[in-house]
Protein backbone atom coordinates (compact mmCIF):
# COMPACT_ATOMS: atom_id res chain seq x y z
CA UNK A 1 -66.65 -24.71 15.68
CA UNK A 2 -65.84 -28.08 16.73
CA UNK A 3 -68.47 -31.35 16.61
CA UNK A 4 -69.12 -34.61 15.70
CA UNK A 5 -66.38 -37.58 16.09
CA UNK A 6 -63.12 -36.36 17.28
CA UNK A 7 -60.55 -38.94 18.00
CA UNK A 8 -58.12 -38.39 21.34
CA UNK A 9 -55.58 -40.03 19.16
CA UNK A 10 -52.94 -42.27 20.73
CA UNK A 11 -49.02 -42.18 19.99
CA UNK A 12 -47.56 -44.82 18.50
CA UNK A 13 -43.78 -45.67 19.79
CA UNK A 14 -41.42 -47.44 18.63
CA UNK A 15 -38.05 -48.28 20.08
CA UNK A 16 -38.58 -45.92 22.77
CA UNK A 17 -39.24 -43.04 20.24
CA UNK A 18 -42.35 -41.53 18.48
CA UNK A 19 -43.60 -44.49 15.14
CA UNK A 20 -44.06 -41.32 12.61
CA UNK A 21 -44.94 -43.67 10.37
CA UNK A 22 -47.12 -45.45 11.97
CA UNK A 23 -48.49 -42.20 13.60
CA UNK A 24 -49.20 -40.72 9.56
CA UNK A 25 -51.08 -44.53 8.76
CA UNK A 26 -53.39 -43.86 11.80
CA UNK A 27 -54.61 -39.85 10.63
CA UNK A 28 -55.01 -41.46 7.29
CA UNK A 29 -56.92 -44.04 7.82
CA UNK A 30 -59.05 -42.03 10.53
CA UNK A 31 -59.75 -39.47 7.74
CA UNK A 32 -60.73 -42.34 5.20
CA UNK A 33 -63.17 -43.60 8.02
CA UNK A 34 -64.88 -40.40 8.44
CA UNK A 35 -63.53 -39.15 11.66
CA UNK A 36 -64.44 -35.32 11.80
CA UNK A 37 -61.49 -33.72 14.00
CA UNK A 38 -58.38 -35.04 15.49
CA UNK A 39 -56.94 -34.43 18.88
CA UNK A 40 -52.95 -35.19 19.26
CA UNK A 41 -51.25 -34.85 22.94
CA UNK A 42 -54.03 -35.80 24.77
CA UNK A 43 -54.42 -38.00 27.94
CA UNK A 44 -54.57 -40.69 25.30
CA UNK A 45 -51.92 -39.49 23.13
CA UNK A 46 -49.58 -40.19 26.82
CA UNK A 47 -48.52 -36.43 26.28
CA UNK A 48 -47.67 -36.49 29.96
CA UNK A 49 -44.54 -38.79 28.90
CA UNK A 50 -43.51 -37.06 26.06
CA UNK A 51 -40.79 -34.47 26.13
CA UNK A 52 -41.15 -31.00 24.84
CA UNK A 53 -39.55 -31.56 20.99
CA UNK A 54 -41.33 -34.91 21.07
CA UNK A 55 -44.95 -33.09 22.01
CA UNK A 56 -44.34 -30.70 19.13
CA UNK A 57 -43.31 -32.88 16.72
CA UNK A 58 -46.66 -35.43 16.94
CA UNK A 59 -48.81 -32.29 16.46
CA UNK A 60 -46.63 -31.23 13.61
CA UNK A 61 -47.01 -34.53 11.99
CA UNK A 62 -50.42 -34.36 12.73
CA UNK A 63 -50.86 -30.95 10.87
CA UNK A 64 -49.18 -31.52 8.26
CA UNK A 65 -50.62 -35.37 7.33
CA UNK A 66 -54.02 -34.18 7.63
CA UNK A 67 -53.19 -30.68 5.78
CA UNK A 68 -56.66 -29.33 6.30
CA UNK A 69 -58.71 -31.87 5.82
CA UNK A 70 -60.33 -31.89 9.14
CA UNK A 71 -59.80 -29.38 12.35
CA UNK A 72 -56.44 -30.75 14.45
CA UNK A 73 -57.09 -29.59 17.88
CA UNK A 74 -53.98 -30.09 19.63
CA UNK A 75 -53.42 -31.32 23.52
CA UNK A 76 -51.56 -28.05 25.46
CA UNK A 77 -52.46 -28.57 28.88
CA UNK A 78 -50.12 -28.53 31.96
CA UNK A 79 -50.38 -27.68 35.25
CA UNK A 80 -48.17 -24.14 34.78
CA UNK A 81 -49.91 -21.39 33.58
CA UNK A 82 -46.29 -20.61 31.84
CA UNK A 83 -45.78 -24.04 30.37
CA UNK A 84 -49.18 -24.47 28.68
CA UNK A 85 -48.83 -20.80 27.30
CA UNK A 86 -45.74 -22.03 26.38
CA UNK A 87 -47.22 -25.05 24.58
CA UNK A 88 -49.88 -23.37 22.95
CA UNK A 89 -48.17 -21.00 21.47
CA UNK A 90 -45.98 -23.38 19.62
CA UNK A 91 -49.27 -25.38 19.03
CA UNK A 92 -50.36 -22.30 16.98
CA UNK A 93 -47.22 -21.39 15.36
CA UNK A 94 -47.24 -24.95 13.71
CA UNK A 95 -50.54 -24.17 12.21
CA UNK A 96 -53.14 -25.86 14.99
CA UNK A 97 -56.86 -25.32 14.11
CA UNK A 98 -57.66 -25.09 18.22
CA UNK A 99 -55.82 -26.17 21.31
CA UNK A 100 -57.39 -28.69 23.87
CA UNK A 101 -56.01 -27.79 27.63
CA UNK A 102 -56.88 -30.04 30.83
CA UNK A 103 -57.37 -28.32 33.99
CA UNK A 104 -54.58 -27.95 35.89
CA UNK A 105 -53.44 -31.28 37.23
CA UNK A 106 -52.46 -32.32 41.01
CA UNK A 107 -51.89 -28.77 42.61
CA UNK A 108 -55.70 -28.68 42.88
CA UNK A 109 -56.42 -24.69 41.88
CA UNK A 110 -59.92 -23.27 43.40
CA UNK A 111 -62.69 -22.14 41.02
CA UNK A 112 -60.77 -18.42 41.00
CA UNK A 113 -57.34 -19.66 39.79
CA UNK A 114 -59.11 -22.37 37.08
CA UNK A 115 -60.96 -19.14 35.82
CA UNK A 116 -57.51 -17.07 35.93
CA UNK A 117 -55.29 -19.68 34.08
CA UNK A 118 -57.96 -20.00 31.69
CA UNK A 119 -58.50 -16.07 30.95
CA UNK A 120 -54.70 -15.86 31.21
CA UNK A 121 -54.02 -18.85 28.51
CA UNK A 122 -56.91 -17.25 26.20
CA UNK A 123 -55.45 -13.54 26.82
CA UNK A 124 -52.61 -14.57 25.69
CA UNK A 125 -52.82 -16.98 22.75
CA UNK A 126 -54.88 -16.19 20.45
CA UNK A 127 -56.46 -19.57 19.05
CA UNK A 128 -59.64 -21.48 19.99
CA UNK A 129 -59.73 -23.24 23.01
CA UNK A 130 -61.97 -26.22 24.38
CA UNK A 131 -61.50 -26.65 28.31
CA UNK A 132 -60.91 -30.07 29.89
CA UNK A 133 -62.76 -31.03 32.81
CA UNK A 134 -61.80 -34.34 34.10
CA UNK A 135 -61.65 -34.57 37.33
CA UNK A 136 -60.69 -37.98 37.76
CA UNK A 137 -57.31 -37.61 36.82
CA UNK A 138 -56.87 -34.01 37.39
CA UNK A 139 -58.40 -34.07 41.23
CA UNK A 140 -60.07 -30.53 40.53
CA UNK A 141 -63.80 -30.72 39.03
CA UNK A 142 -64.26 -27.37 37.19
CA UNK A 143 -67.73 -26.27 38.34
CA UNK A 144 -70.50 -25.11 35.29
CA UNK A 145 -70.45 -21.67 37.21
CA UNK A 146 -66.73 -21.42 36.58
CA UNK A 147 -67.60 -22.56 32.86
CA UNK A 148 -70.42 -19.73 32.84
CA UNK A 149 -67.62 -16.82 33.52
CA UNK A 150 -65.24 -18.82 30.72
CA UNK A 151 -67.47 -19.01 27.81
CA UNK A 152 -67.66 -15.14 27.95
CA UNK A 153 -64.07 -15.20 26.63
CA UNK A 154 -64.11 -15.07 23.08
CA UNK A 155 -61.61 -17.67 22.10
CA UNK A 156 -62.91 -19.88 24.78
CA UNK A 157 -65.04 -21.86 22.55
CA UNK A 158 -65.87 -25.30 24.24
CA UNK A 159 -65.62 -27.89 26.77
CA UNK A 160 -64.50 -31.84 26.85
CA UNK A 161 -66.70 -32.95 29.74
CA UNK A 162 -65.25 -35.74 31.06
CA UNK A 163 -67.18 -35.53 34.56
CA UNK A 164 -69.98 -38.67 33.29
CA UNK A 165 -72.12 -36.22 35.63
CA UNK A 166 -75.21 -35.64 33.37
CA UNK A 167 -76.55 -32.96 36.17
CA UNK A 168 -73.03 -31.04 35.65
CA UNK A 169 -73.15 -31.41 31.99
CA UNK A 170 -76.82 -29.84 31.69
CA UNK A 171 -75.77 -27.44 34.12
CA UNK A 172 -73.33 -26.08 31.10
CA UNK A 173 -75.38 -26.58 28.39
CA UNK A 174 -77.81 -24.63 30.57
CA UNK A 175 -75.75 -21.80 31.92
CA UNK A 176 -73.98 -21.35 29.20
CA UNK A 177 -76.24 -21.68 25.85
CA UNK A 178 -74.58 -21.11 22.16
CA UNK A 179 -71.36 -19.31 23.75
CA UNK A 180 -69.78 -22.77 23.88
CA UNK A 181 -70.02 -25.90 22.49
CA UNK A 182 -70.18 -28.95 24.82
CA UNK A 183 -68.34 -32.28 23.79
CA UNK A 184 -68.21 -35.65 25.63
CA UNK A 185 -65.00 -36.50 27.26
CA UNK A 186 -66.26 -40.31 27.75
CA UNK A 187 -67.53 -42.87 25.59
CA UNK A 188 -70.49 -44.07 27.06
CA UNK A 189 -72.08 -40.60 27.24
CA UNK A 190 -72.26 -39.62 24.00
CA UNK A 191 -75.58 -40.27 23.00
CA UNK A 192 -76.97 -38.78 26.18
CA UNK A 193 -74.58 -35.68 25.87
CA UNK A 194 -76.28 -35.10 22.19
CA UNK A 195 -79.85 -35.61 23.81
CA UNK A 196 -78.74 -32.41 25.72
CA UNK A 197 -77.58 -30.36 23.29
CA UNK A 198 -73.97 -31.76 23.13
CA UNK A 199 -71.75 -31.43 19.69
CA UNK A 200 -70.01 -34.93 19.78
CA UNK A 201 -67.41 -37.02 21.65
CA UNK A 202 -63.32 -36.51 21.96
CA UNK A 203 -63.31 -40.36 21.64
CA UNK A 204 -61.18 -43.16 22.96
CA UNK A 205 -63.26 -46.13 21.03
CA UNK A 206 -62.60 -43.92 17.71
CA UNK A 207 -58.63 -44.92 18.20
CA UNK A 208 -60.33 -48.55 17.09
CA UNK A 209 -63.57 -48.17 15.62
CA UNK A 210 -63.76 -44.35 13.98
CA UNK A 211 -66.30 -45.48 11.46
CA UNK A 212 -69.01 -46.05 14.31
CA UNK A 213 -68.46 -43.74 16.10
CA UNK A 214 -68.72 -41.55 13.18
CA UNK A 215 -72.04 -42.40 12.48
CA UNK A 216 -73.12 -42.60 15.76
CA UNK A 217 -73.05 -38.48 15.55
CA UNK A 218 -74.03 -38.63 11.64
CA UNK A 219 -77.34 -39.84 12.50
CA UNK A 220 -77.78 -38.10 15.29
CA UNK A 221 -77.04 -35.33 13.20
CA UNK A 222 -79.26 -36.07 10.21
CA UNK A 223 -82.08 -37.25 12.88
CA UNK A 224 -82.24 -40.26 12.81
CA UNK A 225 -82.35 -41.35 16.13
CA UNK A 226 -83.01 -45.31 16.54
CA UNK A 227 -79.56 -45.38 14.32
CA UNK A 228 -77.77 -43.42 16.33
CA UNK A 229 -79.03 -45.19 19.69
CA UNK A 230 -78.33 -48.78 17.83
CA UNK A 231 -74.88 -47.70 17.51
CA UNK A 232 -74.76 -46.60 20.85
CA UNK A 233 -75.57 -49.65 22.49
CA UNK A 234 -73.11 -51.89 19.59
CA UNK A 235 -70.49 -49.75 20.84
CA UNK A 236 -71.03 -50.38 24.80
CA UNK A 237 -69.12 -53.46 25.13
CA UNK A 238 -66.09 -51.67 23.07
CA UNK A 239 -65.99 -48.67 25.00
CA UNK A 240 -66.46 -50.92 28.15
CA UNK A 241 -62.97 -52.83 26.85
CA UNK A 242 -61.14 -49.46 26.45
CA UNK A 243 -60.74 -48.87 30.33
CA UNK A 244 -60.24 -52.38 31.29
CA UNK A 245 -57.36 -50.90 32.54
CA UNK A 246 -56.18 -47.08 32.47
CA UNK A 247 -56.65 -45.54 29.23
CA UNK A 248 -54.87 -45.36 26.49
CA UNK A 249 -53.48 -48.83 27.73
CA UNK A 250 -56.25 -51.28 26.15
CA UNK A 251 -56.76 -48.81 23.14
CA UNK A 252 -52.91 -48.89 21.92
CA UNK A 253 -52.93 -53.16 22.72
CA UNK A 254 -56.37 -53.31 20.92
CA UNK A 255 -54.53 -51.15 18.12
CA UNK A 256 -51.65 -54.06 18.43
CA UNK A 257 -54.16 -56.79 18.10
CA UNK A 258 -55.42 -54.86 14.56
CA UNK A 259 -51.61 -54.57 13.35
CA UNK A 260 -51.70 -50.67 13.61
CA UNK A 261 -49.15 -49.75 15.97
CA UNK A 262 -46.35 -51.89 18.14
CA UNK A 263 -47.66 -52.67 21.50
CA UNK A 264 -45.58 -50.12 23.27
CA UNK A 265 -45.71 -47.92 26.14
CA UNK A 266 -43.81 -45.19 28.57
CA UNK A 267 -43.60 -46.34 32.10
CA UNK A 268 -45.25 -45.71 34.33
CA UNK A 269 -47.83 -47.40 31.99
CA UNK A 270 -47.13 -50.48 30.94
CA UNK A 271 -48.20 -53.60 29.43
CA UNK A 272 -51.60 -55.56 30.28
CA UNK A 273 -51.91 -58.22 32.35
CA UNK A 274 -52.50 -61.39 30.18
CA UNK A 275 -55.93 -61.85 31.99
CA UNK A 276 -57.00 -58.30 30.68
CA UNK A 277 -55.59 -58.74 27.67
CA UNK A 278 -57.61 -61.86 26.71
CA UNK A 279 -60.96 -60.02 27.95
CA UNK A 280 -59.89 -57.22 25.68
CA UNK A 281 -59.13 -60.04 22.67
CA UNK A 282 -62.58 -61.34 23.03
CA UNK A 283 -64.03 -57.81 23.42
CA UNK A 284 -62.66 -57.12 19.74
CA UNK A 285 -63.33 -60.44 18.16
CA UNK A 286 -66.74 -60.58 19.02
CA UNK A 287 -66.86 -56.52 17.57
CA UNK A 288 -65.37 -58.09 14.44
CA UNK A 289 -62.16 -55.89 14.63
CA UNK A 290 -60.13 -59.15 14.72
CA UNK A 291 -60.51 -62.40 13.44
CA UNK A 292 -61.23 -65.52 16.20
């Protein structure tokens, strides 16, 4: 249902408040560049700063700007069963093509009560929804076994695996065949994650550089392997730049650099230090996203 280049999109501020316009410029020019899905309210979107109206009003912009054009799957996760049914349902009313919810975040659920706030979400929403596994900022890893029992839910319809365990990741793909579709939740595993049987990439790097990363998956998709591992391997050193420090820090400055969006972010997150920032300069110049 959902493949190829999907971009975890960032939100642009300004003056403390959500840059609308700014915010529209982006989904336009991601569309223009081929991007194939769009994810607002996601880790990189800094939904975990933004206040209820505020998280509802970037995925209404977001559905209405790109008015069909491409799938908006839209960020819904919390760590209350209550609040992300909450979210999700207002995620749908607005007219969301899927919703996108991380696993439950610091009160570390078992296996069991992952698989019940999943099946309880799904029950009771009734929308397409990709799971989240990223254990590095959620402290839970959501096992493929626990995956298995999901995918026989039939809005459950795929994963962001954001594990960069290729033994976990073949584990789904194994366990779990054409009941759901498995996308990369980092970067630098995309082309491996296709190798497997993957759909595509909920991208950082596609905040800067959604043509690439685009055709990374387009010829992968149209077989044309060599091309899609050149691009791979071009976009290394960028997606190496985007976690110079924590995500979706370097990809809003980068986003600065290009004259996109004001350098501006919620504490806790904050700016870069000027040593990072001059790696992450370089990083883009020698991409050709900026001039020298």
């Amino acid at each position: 249902m959902f493949k190829g280049s999907i971009v975890a999109i960032v939100t642009p501020f300004k003056n403390n408040a959500v840059d609308e316009r700014a915010l529209t410029e982006l989904i336009e020019w991601h569309i223009k560049e081929g991007t194939n899905a769009i994810v607002p309210c996601g880790t990189t979107g800094e939904s975990a700063t933004l206040d209820y109206e505020e998280h509802y009003r970037v995925i209404e912009i977001t559905i209405k700007t790109v008015n069909k054009r491409i799938p908006v799957i839209a960020g819904t996760g919390a760590n209350s069963t209550d609040e992300t049914i909450m979210i999700t349902r207002k995620a749908k009313e607005l007219g969301a093509d899927g919703a996108l919810l991380v696993a439950p975040y610091y009160n570390k659920p078992t296996q069991e009560g992952l698989y019940r706030h999943y099946k309880t979400v799904a029950e009771a929403v009734d929308i397409p929804i990709v799971l989240y596994n990223v254990p590095g900022r959620t402290a839970v890893n959501m096992l493929p076994q626990t995956v298995a029992r999901l995918a026989e839910i039939k809005n459950i319809v795929g994963i962001k695996e954001a594990t960069g365990d290729m033994r976990q990741v073949s584990d789904v793909l194994r366990l779990c065949g054409d009941k759901l579709t498995v996308i990369s939740g980092d970067d630098f595993t995309t082309f491996t994650l296709l190798a497997l049987g993957g759909k595509g990439v909920i991208s950082v790097s596609a905040n800067v550089a959604p043509h690439d990363v685009a055709s990374l998956f387009k010829a992968w998709e149209d077989g044309k392997i060599e091309e899609a591992k050149r691009l791979h391997y071009k976009l290394e050193p960028l997606n190496q730049a985007m976690f110079i420090e924590t995500n979706p820090i370097p990809a809003k400055t980068a986003l600065s650099m290009m004259g996109k969006i004001q350098e501006e972010f919620r504490l806790p997150l904050c700016p870069m230090s000027s040593e990072n920032k001059d790696k992450l300069r370089k990083a883009l110049v020698n991409y050709g996203l900026i001039p020298k």
